[in-house]
N, C-alpha and C. Protein backbone atom coordinates (compact mmCIF):
# COMPACT_ATOMS: atom_id res chain seq x y z
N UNK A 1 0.81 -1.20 0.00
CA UNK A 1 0.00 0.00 0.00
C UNK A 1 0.85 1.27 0.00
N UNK A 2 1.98 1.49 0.80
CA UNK A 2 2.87 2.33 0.73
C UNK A 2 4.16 2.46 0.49
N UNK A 3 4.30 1.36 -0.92
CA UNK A 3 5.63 0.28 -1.10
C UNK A 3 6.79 1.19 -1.82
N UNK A 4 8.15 1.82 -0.68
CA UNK A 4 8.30 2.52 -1.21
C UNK A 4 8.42 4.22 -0.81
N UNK A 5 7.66 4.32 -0.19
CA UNK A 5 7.22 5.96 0.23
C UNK A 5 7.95 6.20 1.30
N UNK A 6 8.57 7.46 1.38
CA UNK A 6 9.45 7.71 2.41
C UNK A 6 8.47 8.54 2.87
N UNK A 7 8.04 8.32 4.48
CA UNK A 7 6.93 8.72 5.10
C UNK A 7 7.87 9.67 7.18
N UNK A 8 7.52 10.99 6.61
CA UNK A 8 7.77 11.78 7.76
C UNK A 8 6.93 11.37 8.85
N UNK A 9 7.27 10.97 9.87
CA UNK A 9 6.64 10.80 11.15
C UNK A 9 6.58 12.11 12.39
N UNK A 10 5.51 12.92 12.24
CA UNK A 10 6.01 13.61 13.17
C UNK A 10 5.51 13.62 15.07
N UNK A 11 5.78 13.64 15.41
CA UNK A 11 5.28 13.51 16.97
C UNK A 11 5.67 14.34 18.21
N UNK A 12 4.11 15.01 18.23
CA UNK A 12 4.33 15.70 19.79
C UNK A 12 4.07 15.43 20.24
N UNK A 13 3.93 16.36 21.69
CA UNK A 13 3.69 16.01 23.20
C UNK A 13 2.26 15.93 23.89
N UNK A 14 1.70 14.99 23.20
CA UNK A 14 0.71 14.40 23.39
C UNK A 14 0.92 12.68 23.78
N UNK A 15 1.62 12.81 25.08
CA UNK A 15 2.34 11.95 26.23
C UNK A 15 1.12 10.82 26.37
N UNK A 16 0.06 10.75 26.60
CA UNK A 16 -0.63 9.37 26.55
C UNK A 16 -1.17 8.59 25.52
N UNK A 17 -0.85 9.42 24.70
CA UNK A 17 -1.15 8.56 23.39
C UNK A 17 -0.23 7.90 22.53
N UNK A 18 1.42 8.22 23.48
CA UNK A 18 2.61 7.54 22.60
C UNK A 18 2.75 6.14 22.68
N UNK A 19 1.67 5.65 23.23
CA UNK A 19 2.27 4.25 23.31
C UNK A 19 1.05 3.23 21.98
N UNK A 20 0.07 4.21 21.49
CA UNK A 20 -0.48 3.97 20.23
C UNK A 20 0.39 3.97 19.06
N UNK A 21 1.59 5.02 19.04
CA UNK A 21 2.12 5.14 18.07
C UNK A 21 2.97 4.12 17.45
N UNK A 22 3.42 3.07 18.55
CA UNK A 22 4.67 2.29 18.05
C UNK A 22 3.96 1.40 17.00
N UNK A 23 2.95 0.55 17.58
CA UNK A 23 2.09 -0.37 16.77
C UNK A 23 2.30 0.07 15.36
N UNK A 24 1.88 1.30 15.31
CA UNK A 24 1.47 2.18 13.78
C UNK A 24 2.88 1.94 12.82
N UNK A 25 3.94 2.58 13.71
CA UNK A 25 5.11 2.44 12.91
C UNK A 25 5.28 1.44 11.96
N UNK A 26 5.59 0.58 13.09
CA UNK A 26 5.49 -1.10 12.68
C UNK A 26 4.32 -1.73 11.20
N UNK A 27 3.36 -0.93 11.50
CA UNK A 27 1.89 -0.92 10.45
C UNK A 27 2.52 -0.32 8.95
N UNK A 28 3.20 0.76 9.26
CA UNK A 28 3.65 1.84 7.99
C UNK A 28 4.49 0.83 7.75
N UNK A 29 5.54 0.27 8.51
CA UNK A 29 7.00 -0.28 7.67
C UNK A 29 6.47 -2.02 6.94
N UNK A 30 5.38 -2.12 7.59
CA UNK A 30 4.97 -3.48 7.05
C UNK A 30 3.58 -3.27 5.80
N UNK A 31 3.48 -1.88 5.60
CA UNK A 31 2.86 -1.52 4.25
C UNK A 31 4.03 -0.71 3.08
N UNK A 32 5.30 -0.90 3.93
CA UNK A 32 6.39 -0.87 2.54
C UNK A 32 7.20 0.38 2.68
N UNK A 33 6.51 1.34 3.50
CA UNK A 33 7.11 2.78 3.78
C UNK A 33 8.17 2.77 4.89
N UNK A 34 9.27 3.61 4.20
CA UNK A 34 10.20 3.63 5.32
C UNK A 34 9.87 5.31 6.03
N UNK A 35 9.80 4.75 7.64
CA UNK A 35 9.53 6.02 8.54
C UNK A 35 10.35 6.48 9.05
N UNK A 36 10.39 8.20 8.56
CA UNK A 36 11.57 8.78 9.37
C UNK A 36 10.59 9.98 10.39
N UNK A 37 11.34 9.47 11.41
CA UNK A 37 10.63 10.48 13.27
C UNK A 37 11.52 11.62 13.02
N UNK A 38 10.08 12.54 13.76
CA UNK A 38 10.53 13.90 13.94
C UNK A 38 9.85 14.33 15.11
N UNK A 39 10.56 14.53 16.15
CA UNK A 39 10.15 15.20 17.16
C UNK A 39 10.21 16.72 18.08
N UNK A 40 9.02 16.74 18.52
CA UNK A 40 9.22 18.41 19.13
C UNK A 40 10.08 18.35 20.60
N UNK A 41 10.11 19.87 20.72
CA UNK A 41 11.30 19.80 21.89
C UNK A 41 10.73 19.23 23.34
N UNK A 42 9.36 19.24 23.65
CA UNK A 42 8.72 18.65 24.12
C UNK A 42 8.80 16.93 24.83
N UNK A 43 8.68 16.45 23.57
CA UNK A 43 8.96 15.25 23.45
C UNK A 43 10.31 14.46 23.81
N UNK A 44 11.44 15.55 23.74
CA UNK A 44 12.92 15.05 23.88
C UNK A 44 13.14 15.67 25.01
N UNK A 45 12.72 15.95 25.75
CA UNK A 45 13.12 16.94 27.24
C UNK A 45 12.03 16.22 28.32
N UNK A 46 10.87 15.93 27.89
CA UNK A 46 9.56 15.86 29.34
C UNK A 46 9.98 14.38 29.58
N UNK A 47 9.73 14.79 30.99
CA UNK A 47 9.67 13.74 31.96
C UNK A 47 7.98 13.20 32.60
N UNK A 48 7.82 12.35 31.87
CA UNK A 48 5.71 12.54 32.60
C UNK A 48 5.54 11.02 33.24
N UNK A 49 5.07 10.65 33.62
CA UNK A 49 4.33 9.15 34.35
C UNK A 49 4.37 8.06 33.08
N UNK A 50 4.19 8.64 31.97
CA UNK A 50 4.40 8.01 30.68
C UNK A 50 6.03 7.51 29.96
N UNK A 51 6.84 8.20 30.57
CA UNK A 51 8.38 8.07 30.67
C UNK A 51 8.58 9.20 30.20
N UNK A 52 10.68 8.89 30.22
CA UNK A 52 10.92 9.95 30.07
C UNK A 52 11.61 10.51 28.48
N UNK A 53 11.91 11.25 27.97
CA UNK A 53 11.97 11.37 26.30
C UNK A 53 13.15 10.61 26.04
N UNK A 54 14.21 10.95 26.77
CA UNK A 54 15.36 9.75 26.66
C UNK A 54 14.78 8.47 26.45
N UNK A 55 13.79 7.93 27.16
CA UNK A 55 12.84 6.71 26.78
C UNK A 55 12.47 6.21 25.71
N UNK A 56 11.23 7.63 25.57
CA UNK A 56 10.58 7.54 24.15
C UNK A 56 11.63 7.73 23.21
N UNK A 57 12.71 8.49 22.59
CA UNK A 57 13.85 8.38 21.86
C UNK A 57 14.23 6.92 21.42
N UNK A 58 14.45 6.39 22.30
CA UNK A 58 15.23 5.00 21.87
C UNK A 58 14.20 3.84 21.51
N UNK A 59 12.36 4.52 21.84
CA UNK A 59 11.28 3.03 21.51
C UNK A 59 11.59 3.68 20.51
N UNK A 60 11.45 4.86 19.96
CA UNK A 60 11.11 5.31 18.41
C UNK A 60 12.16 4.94 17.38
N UNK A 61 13.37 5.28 17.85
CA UNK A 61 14.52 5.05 17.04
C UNK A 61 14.89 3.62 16.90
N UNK A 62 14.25 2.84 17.49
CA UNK A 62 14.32 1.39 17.92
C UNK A 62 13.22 1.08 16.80
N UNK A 63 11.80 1.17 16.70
CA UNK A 63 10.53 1.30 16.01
C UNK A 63 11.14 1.80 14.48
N UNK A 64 11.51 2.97 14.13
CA UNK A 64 12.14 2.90 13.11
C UNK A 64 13.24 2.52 12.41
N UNK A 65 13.91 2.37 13.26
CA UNK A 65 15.52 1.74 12.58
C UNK A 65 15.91 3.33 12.35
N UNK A 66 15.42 4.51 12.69
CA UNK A 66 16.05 5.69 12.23
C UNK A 66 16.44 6.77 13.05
N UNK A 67 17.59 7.47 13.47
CA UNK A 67 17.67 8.23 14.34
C UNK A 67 16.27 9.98 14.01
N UNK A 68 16.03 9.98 15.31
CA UNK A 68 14.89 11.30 15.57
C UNK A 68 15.25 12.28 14.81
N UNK A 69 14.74 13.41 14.09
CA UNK A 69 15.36 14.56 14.07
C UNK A 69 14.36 15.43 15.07
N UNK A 70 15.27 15.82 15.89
CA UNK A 70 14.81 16.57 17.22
C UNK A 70 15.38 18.63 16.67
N UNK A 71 15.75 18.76 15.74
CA UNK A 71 15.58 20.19 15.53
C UNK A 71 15.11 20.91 14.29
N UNK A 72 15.28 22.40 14.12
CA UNK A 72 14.37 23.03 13.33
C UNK A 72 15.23 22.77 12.10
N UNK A 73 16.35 22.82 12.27
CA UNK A 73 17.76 22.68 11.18
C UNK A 73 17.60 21.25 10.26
N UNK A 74 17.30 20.66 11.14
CA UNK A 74 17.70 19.33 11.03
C UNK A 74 16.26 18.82 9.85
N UNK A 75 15.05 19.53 10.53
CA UNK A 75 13.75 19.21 9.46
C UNK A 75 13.73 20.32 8.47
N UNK A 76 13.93 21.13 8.02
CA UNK A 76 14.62 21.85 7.00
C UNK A 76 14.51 20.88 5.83
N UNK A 77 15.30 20.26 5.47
CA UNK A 77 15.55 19.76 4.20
C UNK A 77 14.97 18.90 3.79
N UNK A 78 13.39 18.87 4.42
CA UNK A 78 12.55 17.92 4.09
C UNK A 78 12.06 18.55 2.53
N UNK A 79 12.00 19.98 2.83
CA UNK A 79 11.83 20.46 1.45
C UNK A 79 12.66 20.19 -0.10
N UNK A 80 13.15 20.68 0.21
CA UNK A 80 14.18 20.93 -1.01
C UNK A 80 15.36 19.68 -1.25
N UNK A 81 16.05 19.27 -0.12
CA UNK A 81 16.89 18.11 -0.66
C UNK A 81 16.58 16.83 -0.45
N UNK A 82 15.78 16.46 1.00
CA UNK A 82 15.43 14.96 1.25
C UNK A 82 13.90 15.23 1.31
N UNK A 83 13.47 15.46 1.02
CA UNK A 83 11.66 15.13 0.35
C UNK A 83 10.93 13.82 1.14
N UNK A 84 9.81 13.89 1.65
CA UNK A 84 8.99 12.64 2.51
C UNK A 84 7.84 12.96 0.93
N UNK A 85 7.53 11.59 1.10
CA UNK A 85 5.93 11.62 -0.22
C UNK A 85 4.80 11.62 0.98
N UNK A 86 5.14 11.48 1.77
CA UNK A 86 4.32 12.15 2.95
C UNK A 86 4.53 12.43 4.62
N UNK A 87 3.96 13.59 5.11
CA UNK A 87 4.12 13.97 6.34
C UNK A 87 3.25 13.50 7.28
N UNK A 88 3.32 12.59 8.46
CA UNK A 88 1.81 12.39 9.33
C UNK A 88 2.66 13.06 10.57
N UNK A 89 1.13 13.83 11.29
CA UNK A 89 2.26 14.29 12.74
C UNK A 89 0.61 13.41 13.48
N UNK A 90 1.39 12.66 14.15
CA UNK A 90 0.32 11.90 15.31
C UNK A 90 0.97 11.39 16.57
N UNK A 91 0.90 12.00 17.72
CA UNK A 91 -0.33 12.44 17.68
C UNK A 91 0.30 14.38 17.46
N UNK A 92 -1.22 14.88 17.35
CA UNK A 92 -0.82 16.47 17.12
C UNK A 92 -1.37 16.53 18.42
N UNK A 93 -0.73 17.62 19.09
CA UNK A 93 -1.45 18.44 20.31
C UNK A 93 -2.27 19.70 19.54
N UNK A 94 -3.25 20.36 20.64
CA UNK A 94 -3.81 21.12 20.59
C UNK A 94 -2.90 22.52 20.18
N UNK A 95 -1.96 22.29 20.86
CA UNK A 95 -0.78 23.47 20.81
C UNK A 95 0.07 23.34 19.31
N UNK A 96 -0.05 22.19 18.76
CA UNK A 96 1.06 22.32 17.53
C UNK A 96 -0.58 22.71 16.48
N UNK A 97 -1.47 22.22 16.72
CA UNK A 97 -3.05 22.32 15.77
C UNK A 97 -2.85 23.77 15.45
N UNK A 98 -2.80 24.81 16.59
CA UNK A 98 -2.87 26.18 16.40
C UNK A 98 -1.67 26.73 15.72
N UNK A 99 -0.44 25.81 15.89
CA UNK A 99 0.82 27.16 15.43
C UNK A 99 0.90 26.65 14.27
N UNK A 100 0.54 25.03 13.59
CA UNK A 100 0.51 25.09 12.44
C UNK A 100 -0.53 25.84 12.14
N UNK A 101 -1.69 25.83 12.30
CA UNK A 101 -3.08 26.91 11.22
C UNK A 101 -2.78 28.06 11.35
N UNK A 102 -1.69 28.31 12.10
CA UNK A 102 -1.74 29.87 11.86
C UNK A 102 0.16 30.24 11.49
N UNK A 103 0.63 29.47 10.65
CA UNK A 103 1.70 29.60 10.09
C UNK A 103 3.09 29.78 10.90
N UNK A 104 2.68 29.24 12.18
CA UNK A 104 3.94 29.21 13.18
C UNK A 104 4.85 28.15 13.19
N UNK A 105 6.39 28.71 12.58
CA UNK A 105 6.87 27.09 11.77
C UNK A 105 7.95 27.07 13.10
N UNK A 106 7.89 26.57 14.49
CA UNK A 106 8.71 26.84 15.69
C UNK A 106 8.56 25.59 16.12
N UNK A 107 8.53 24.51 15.71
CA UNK A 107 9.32 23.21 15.95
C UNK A 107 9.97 22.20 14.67
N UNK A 108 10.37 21.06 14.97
CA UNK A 108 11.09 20.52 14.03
C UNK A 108 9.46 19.62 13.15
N UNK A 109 8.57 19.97 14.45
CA UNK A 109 7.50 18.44 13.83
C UNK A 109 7.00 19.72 12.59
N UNK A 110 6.42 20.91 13.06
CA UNK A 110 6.16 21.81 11.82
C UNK A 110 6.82 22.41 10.70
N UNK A 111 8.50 22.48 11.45
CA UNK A 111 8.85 22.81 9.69
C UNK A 111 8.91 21.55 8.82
N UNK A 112 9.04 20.69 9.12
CA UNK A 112 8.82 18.98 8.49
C UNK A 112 7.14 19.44 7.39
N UNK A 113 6.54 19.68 8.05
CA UNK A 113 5.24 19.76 7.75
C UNK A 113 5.05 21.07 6.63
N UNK A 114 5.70 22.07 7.04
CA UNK A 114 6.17 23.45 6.42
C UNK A 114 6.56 23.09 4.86
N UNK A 115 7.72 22.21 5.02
CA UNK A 115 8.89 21.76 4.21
C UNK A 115 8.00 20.87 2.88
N UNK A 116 7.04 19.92 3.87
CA UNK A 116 6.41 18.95 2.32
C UNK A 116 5.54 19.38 2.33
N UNK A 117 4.65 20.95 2.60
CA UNK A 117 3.34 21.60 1.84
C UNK A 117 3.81 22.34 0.87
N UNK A 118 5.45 22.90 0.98
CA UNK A 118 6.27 23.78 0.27
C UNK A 118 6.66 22.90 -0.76
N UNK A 119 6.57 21.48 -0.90
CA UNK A 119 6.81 20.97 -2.54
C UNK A 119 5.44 19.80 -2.66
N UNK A 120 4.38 20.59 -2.50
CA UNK A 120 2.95 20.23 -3.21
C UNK A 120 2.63 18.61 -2.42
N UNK A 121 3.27 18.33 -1.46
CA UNK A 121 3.29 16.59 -1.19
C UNK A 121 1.89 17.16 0.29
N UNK A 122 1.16 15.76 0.48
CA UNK A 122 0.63 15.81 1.57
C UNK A 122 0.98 15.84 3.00
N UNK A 123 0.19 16.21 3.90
CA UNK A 123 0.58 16.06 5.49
C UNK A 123 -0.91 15.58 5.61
N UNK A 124 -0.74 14.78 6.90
CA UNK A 124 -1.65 14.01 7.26
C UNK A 124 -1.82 14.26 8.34
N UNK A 125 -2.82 14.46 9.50
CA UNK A 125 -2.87 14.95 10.87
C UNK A 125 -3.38 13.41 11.78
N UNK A 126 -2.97 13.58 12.56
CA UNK A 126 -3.75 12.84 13.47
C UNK A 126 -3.54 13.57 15.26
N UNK A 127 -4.89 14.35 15.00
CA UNK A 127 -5.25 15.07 16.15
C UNK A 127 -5.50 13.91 17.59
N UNK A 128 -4.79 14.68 18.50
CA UNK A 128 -5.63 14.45 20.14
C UNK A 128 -4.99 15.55 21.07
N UNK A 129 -6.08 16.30 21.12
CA UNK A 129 -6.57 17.27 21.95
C UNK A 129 -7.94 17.44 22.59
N UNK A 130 -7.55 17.95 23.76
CA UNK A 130 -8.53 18.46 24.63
C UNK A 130 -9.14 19.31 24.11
N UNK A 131 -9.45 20.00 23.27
CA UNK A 131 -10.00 21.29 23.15
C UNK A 131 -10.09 21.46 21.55
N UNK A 132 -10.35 20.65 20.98
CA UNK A 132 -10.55 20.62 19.37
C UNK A 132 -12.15 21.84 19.17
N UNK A 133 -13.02 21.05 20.02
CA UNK A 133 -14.25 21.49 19.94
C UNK A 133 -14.43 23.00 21.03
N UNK A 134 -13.77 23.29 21.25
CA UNK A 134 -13.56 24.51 22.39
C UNK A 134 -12.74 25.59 21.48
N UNK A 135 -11.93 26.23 22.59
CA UNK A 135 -10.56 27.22 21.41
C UNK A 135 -10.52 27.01 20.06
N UNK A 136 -9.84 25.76 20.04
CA UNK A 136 -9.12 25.08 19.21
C UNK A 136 -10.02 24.85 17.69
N UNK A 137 -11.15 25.04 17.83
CA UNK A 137 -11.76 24.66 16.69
C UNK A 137 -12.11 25.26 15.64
N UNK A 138 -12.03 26.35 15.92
CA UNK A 138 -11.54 27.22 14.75
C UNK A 138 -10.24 27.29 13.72
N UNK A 139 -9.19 26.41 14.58
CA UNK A 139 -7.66 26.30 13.79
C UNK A 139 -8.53 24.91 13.03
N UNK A 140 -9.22 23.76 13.49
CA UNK A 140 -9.50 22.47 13.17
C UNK A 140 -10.54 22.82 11.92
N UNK A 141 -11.14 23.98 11.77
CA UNK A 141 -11.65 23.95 10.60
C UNK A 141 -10.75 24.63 9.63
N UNK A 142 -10.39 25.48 10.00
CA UNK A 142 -8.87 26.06 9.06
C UNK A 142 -8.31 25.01 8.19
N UNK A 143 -7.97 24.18 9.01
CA UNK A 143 -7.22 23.09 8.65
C UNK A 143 -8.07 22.29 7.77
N UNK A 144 -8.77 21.95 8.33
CA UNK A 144 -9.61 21.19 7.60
C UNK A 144 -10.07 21.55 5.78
N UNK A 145 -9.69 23.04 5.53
CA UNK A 145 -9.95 23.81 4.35
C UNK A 145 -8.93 24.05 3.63
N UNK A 146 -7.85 23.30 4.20
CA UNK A 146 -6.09 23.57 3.72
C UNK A 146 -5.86 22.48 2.53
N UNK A 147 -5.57 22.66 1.32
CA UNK A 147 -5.08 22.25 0.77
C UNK A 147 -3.76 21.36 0.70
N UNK A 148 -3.69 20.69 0.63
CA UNK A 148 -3.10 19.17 0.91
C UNK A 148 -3.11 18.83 2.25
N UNK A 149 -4.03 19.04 2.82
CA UNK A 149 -3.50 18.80 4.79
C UNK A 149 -5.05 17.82 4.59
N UNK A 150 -5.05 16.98 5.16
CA UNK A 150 -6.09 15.63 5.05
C UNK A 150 -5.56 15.15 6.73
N UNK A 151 -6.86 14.72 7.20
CA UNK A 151 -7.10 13.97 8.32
C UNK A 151 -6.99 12.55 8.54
N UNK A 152 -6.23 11.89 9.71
CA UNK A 152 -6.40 10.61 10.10
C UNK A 152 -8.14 10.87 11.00
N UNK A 153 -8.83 9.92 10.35
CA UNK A 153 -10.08 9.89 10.97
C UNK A 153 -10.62 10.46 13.00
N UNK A 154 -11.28 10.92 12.95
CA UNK A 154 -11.15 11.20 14.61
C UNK A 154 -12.61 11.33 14.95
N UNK A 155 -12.60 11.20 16.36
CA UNK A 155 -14.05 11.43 17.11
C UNK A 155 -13.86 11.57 18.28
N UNK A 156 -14.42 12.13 19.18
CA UNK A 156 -14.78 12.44 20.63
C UNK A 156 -14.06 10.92 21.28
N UNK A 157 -13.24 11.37 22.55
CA UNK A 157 -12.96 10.00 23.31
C UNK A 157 -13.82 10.16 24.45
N UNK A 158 -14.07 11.43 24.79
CA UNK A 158 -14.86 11.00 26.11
C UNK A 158 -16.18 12.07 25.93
N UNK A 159 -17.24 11.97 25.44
CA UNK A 159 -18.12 13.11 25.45
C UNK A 159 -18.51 13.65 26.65
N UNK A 160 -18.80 13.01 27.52
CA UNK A 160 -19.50 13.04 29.08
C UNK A 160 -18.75 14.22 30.14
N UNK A 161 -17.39 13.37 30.17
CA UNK A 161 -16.51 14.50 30.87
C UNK A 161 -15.79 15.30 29.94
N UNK A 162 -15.30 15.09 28.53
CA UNK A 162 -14.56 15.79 28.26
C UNK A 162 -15.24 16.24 26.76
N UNK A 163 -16.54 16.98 26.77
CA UNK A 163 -16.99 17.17 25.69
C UNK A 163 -16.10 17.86 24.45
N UNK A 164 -15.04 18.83 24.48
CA UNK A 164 -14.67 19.39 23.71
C UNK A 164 -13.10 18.15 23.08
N UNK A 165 -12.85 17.29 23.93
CA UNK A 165 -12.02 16.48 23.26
C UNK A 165 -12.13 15.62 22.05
N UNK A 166 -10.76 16.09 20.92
CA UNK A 166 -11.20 14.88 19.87
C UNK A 166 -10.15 13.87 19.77
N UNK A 167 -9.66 13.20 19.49
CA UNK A 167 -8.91 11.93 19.21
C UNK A 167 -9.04 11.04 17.65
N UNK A 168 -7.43 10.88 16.91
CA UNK A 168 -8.05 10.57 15.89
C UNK A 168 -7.76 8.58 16.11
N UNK A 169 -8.27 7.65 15.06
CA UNK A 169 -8.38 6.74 14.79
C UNK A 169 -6.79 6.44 14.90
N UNK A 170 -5.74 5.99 15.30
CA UNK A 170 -4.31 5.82 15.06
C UNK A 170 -4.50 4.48 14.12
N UNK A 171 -5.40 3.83 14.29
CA UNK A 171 -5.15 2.50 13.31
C UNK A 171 -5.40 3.08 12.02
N UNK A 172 -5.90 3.42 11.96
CA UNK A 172 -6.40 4.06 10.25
C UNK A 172 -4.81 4.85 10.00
N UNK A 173 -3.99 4.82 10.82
CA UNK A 173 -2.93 5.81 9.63
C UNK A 173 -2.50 5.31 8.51
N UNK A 174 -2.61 3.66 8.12
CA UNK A 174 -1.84 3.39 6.77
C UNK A 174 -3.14 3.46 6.05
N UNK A 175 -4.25 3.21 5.82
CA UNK A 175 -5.21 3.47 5.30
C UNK A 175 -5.47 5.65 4.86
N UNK A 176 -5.46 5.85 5.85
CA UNK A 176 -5.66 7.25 5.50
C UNK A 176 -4.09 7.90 4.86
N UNK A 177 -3.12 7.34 5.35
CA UNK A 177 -1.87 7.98 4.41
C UNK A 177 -1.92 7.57 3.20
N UNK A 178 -2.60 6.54 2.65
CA UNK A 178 -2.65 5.84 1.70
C UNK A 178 -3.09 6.46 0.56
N UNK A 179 -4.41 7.43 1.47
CA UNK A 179 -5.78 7.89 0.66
C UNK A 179 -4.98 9.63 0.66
N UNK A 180 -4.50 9.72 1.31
CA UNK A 180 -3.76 11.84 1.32
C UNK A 180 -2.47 11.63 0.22
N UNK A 181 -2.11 10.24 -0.08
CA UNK A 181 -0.75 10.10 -1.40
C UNK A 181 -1.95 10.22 -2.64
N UNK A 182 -3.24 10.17 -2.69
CA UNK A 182 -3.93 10.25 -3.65
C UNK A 182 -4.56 11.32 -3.84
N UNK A 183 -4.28 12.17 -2.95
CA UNK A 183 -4.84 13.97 -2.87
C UNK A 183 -6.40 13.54 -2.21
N UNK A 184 -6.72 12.41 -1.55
CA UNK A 184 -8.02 12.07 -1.36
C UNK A 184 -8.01 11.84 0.35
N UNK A 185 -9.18 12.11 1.22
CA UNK A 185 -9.33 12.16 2.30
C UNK A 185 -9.92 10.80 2.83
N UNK A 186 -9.96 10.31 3.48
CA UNK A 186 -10.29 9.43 4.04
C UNK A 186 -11.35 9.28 5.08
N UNK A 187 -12.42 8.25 4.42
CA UNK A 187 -13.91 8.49 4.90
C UNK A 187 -13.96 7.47 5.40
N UNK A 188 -14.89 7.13 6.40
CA UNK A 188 -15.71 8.70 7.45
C UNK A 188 -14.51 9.44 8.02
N UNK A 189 -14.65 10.83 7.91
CA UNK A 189 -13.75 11.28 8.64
C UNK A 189 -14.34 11.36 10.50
N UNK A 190 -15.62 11.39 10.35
CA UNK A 190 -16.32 12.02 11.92
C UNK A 190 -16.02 10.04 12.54
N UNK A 191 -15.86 9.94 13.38
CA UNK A 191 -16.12 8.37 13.80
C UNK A 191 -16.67 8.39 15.19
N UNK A 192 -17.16 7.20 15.61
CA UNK A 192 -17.43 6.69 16.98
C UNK A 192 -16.14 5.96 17.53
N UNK A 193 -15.93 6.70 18.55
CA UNK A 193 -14.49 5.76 19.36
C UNK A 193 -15.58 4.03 19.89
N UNK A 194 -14.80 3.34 19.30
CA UNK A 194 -14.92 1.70 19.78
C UNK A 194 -14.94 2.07 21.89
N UNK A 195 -13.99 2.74 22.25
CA UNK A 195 -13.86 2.95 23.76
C UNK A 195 -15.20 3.48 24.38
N UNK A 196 -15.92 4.12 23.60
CA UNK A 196 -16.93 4.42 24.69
C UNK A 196 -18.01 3.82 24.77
């Protein structure tokens, strides 16, 4: 399905959902794509109940066979000399949702993202945030109206207590990266979480 495709991984600090991500990797490299990680400063510095980034560093770089690029320098040349045929940042925080929709290129996971909208290739989101449906949802329709920027499927994880939270599908990323290498979005985008 992705036999072939050099696929940007990007990942922030959206700390309880990193342990969805490894599975996925593993999913991308066994649909043919080789994954290269990109992480925010976030991610390489926090210490949370979830471990610590020194941690997460070595599942990921372990998960890909590829060392992180942990700076702004370093994701740079996604544009112009080393090219991804596609960008996924999953999970996205609420905080990277806004500085990408509003053109704030101040980590390595966004200029990655910066870099392959700047040579016509897709980015793929896979949101989890608290506050999609709150603040935040005004950047989520932005986005949503952006030309080559396509969604990993998402829906509410907790309506009850956490009405404004969305969460996307992480299993669907080789399916939906599949469908954003075709300039095409991936349906349903609205879903029911299986969890509730």
């Amino acid at each position: 399905m992705l036999q072939g495709k050099r696929i940007g991984l990007g990942i922030t600090a959206s700390h309880c959902t990193f342990e969805e991500i490894l599975p996925v990797i593993d999913a991308l490299q066994e649909a043919g794509a080789t994954v290269v990680p990109v992480i925010t400063h976030s991610v390489l510095t926090a210490a949370t109940r979830f471990g610590t980034g020194e941690e997460w560093v070595a599942k990921i770089e372990g998960a890909t066979g590829e060392k992180v690029i942990s700076s702004i320098v370093g994701a740079e040349p996604f544009g112009p000399t080393s090219p991804v045929d596609c960008m996924i940042i999953a999970p996205m925080t609420g905080n990277s949702l806004s500085r990408f929709a509003n053109a704030s290129t101040d980590s390595p996971v966004l200029m990655a993202a910066k870099a392959t909208l700047r040579n016509g290739d897709p980015v793929l989101l896979g949101i989890s945030t608290n506050d999609a449906l709150g603040l935040n949802g005004v950047n989520l329709i932005k986005l949503l109206n952006m030309k080559n920027v396509y969604f990993i499927p998402f829906g509410q994880d907790d309506p009850i207590k956490k009405p404004n939270s969305l969460i996307s599908d992480f299993t669907s990323m080789v399916p939906a990266a599949a469908a954003a290498l075709r300039k095409e979005q991936l349906q349903p985008l609205l879903i029911i979480h299986n969890k509730m």
